[in-house]
Protein backbone atom coordinates (compact mmCIF):
# COMPACT_ATOMS: atom_id res chain seq x y z
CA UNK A 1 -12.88 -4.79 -5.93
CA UNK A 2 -16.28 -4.43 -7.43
CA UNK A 3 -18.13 -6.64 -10.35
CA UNK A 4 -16.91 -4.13 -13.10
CA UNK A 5 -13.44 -5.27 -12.27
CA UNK A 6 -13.93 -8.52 -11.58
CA UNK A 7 -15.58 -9.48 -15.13
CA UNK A 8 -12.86 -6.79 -16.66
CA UNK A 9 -10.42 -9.68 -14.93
CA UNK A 10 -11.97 -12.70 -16.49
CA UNK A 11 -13.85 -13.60 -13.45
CA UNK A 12 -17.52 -15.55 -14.26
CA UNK A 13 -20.75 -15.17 -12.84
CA UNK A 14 -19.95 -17.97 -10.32
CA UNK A 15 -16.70 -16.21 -9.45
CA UNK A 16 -18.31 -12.87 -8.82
CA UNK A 17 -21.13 -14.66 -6.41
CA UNK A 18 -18.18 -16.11 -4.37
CA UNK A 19 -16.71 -12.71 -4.01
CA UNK A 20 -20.01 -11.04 -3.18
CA UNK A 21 -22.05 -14.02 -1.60
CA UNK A 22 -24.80 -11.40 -1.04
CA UNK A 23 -25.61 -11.52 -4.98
CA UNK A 24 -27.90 -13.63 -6.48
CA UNK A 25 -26.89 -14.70 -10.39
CA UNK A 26 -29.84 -12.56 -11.66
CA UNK A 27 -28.05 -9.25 -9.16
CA UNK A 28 -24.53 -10.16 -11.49
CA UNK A 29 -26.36 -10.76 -14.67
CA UNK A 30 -28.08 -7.33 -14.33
CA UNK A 31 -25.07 -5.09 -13.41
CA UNK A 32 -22.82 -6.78 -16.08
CA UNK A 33 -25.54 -5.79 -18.24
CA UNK A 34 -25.75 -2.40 -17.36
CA UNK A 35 -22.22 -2.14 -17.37
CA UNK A 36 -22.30 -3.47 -21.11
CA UNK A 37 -25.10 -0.64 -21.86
CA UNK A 38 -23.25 1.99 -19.95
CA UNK A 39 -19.55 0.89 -20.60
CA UNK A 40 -18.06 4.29 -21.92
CA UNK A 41 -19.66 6.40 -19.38
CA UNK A 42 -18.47 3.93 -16.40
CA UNK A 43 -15.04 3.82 -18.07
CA UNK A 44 -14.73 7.48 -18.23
CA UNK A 45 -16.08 7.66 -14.83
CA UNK A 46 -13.34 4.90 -13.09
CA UNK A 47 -10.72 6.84 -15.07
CA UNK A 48 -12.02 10.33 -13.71
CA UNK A 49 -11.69 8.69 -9.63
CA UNK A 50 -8.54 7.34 -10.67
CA UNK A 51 -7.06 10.76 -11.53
CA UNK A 52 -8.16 12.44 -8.56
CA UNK A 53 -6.65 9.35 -6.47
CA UNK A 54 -3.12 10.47 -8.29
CA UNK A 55 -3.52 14.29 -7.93
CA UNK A 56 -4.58 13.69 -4.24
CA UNK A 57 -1.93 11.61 -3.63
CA UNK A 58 0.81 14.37 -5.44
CA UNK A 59 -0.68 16.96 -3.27
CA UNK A 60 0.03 15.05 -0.48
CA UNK A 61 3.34 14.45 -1.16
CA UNK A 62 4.00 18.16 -1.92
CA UNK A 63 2.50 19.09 1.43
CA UNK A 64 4.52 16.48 3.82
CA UNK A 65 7.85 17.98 1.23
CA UNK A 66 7.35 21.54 2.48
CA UNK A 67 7.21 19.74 6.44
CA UNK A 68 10.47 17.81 5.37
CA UNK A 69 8.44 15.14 5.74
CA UNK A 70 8.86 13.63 2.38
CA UNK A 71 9.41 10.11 1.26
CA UNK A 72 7.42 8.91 3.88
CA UNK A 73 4.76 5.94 3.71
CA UNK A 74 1.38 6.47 4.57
């Protein structure tokens, strides 16, 4: 989980500390406002990683298939 999707979740400033005790408020308040400045080219960016997860994890599946491996858990 990172602060992106924690404030995408609803979580506040005092909820994303707790989850990264490391931060300070002014670390949170800094990336939630770069993510507000930068929002479409993070969103196309999370969506981009996302897609390769899926195609890596299709490829994978096609590749234990031809073993007879398929159906199998990671």
């Amino acid at each position: 989980m990172d602060i992106a999707f924690l404030s995408d979740a609803g979580e506040d400033v005092a909820g994303i500390i707790d989850a990264y005790p490391a931060l300070t408020e002014a670390d949170v308040e800094a990336a939630l406002a770069y993510r507000h400045a930068h929002r479409a080219e993070i969103d196309a960016e999370l969506a981009e990683d996302e897609g390769w997860e899926e195609e890596t994890e299709r490829l994978r599946e096609a590749f234990l298939a031809t073993r007879g491996l398929g159906g199998r858990t990671k």
